[in-house]
Protein backbone atom coordinates (compact mmCIF):
# COMPACT_ATOMS: atom_id res chain seq x y z
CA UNK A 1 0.00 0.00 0.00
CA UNK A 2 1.08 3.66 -0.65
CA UNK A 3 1.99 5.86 2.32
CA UNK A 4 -0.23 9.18 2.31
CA UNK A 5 1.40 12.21 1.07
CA UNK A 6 2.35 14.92 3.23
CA UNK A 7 0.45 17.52 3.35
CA UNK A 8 1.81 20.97 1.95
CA UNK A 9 1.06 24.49 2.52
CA UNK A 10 -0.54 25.89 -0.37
CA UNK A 11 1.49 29.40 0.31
CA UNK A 12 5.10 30.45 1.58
CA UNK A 13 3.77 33.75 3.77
CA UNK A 14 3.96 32.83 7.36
CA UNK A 15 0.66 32.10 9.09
CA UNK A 16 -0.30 35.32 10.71
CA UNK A 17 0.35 37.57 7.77
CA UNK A 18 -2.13 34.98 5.51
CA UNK A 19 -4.49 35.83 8.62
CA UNK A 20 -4.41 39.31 8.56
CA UNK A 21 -4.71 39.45 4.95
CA UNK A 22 -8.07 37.02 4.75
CA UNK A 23 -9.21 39.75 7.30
CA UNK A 24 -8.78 42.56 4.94
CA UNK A 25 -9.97 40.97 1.99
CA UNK A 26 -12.88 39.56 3.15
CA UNK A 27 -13.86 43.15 4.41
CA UNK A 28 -13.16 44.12 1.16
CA UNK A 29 -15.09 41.03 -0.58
CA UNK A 30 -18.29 41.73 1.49
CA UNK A 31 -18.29 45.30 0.53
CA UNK A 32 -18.21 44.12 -3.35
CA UNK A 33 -20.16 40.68 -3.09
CA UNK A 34 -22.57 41.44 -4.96
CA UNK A 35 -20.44 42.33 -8.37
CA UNK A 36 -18.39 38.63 -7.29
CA UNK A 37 -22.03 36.71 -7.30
CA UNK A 38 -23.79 38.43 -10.57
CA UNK A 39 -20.50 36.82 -11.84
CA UNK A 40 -20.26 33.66 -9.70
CA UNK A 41 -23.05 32.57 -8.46
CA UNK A 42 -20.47 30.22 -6.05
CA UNK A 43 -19.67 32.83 -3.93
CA UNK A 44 -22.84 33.67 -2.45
CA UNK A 45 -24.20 33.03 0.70
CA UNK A 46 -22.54 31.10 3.00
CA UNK A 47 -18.72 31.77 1.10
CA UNK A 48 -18.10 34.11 3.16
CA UNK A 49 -19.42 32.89 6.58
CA UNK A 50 -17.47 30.38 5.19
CA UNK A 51 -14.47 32.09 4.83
CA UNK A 52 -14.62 33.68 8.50
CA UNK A 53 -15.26 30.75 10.03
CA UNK A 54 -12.11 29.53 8.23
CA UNK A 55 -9.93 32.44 9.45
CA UNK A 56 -10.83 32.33 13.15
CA UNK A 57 -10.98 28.36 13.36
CA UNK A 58 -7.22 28.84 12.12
CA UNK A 59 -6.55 31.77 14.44
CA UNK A 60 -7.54 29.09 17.78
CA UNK A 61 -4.71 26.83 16.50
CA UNK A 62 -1.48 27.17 18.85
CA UNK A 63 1.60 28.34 16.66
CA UNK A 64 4.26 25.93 16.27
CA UNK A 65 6.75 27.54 18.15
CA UNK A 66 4.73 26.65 21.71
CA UNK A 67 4.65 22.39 20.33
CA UNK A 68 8.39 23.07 19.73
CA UNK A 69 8.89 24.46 23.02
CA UNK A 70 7.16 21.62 24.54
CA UNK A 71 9.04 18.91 22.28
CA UNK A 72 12.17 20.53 24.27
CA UNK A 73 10.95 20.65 27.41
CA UNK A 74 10.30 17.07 27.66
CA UNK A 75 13.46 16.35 25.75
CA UNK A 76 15.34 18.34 28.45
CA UNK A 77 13.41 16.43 31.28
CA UNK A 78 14.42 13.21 29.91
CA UNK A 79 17.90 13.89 29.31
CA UNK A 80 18.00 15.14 32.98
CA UNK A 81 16.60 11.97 33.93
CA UNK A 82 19.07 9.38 32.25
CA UNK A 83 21.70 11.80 33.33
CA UNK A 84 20.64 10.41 36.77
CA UNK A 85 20.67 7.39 36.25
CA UNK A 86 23.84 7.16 34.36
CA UNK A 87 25.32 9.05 38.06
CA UNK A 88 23.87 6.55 40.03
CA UNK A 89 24.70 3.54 37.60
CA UNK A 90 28.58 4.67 38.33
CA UNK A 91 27.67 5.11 41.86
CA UNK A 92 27.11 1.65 42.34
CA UNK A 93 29.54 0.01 40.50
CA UNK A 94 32.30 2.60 42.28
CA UNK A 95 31.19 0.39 45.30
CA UNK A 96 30.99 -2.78 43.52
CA UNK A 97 35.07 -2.57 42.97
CA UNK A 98 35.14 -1.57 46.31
CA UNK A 99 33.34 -4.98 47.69
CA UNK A 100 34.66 -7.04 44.77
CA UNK A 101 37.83 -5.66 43.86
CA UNK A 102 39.43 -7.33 40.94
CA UNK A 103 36.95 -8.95 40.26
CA UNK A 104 35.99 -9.11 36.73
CA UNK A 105 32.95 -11.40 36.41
CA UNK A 106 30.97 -9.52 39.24
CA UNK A 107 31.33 -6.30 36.73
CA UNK A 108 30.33 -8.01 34.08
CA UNK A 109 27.41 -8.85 36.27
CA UNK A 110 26.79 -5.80 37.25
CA UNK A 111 26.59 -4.08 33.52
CA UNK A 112 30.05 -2.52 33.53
CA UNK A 113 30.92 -3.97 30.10
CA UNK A 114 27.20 -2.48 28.43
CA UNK A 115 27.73 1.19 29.76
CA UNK A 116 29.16 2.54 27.13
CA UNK A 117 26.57 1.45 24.49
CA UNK A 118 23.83 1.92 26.96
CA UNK A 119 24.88 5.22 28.83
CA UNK A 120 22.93 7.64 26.20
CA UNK A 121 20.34 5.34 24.97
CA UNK A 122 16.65 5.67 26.50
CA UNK A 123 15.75 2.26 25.45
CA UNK A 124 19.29 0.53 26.62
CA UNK A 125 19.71 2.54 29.91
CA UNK A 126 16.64 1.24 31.48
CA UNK A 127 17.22 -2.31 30.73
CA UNK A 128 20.75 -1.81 32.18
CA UNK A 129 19.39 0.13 35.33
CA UNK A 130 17.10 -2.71 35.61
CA UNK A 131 19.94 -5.36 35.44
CA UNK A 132 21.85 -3.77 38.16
CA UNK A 133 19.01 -3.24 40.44
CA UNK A 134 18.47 -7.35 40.38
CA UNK A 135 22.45 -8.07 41.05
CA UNK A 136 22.26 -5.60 43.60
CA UNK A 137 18.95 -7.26 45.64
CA UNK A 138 20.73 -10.60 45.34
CA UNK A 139 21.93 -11.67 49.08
CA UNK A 140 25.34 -12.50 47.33
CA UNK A 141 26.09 -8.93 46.56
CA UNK A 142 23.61 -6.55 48.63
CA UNK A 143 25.39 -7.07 52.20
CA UNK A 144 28.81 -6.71 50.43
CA UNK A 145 27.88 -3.26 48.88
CA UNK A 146 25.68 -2.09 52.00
CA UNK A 147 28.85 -3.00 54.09
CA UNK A 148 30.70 -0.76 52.03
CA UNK A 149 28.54 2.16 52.16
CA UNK A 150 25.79 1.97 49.38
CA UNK A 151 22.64 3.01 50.24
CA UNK A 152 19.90 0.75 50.50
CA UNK A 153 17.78 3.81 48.59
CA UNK A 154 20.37 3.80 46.01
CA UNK A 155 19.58 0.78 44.69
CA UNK A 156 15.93 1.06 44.90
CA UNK A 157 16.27 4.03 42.61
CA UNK A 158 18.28 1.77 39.89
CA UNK A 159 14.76 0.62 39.21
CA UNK A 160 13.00 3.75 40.19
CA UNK A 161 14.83 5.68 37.77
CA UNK A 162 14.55 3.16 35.10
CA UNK A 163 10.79 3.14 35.41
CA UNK A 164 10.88 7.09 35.07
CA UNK A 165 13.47 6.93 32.18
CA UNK A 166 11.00 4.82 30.58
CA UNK A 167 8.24 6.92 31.19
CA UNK A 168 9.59 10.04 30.35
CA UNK A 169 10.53 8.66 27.36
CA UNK A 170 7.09 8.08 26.32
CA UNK A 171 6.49 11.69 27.27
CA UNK A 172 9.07 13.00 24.70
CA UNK A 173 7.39 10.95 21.78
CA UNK A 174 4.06 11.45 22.45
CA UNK A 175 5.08 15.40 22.18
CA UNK A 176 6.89 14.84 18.97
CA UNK A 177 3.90 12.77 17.36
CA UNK A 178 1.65 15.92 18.81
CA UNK A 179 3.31 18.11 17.42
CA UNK A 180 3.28 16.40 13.81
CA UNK A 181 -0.77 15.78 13.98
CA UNK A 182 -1.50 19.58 14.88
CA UNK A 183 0.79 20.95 12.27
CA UNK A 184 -1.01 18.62 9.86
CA UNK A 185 -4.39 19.92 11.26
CA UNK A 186 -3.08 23.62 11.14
CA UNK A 187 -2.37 23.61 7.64
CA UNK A 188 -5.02 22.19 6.40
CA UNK A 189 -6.75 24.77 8.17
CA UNK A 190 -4.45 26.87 6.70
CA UNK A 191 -5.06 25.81 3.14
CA UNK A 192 -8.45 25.69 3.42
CA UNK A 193 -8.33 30.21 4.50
CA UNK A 194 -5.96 30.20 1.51
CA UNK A 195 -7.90 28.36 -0.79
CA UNK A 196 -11.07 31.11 -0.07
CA UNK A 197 -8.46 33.61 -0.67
CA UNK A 198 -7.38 32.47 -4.21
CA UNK A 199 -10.99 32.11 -5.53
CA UNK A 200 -11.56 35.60 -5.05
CA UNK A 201 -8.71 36.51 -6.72
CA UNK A 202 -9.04 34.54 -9.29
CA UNK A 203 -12.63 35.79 -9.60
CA UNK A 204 -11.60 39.17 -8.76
CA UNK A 205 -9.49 39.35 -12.34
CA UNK A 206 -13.12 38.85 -14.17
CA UNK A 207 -15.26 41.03 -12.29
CA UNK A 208 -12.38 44.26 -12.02
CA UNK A 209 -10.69 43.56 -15.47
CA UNK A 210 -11.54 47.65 -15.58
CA UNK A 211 -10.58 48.41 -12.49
CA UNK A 212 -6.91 47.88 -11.06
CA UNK A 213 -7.48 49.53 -7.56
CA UNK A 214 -10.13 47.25 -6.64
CA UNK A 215 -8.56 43.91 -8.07
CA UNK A 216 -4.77 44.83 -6.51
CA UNK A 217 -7.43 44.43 -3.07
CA UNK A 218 -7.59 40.78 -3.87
CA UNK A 219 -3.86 40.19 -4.94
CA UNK A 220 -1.95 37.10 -4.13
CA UNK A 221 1.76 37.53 -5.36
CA UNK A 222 2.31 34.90 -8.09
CA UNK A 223 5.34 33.15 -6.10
CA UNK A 224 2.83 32.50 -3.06
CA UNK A 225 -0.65 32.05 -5.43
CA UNK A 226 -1.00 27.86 -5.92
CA UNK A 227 -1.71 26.95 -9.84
CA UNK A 228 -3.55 29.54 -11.61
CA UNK A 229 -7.05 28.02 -13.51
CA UNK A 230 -9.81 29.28 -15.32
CA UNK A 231 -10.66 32.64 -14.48
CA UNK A 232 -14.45 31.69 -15.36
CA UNK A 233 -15.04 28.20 -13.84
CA UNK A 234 -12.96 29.02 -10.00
CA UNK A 235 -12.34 25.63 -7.81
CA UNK A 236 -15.55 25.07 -5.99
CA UNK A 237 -15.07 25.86 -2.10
């Protein structure tokens, strides 16, 4: 099966100045409707309810710069949290040498060989936290490392901060696959203000083909205009 294309804008001005211009020429369309309908009968009643309802649907939308902010802040949490757990993941092996020293099979028990790979990894880290949280329980190791001067809490937070890792995790993605569903929702919204826009100017080059100063009212600039069509037979909105 095909994926579905992305969706595009249908313009290159930013957001708020395609706003503010559907504002002014929709003042400016109700003020000549009635030369656009004896032309095109499409554009009566409800275009431009229509068309308002369009703009200030797309006004509600949060800007993109607020989702972005968000993607970071729950980027910036998580990183905060593995650094944690990366701390306390050296923590406990610092005291593993100290019960065990020279002892290379307890570290490779305890994780010390995986660290590197794991250390900035939100899916390895956890599993590694994990690991060491289970040798560290085991009655083998725990009195050795407690005698030493790890704190029972410590390890409890190997798995407590694996769990949160985890979590947080889930956090961060669910922020970036926000963020990618309300863009697509904002510019179709977007489009769909646009798309209002270009009818009337399309229309607008019929019904003022005498009269510049009212059509340049209903300009779009050819670079940010989508594919021109047929000035008498405008895309039905």
């Amino acid at each position: 099966m095909k994926h579905p294309e992305e969706l595009k804008r249908l313009f290159t001005k930013p957001d708020e100045e395609v706003l503010q211009q559907s504002d002014v020429q929709l003042i400016s369309f109700q003020e000549n409707k009635e030369l656009f309908v004896a032309r095109f009968p499409q554009l009566a009643d409800p275009f431009a309810d229509e068309w308002a309802t369009a703009t200030s649907t797309a006004r509600e939308f949060i800007p993109d710069f607020e989702a972005v902010n968000e993607q970071a802040n729950e980027t910036q949490i998580l990183e905060t949290t593995m650094e944690q757990g990366r701390s306390l993941f050296q923590t406990v092996i610092l005291y593993v040498q100290l019960a065990f020293p020279n002892d290379s099979a307890v570290l490779r028990l305890f994780g010390q060989p995986q660290y590197d790979s794991a250390r900035n990894s939100q899916l390895k880290l956890p599993v590694l936290l994990r690991s060491t949280y289970k040798q560290a329980s085991k009655e083998e190791y725990k009195p050795a490392l407690l005698a030493k001067g790890l704190k029972e809490e410590e390890i409890g937070m190997l798995n407590g901060l694996a769990e949160a890792i985890v979590a947080q995790d889930v956090a961060q993605q669910k922020a970036k696959k926000d963020r990618s569903q309300a863009a697509s929702v904002r510019i179709k919204t977007m489009n769909a203000v646009w798309e209002k826009m270009a009818t009337v100017c399309q229309c607008a080059k019929l019904v003022f083909q005498n009269d510049a100063a009212k059509y340049n009212l209903f300009l779009l600039t050819d670079s940010e205009a989508p594919a021109k069509e047929d000035t008498t037979n405008p895309p039905n909105t």
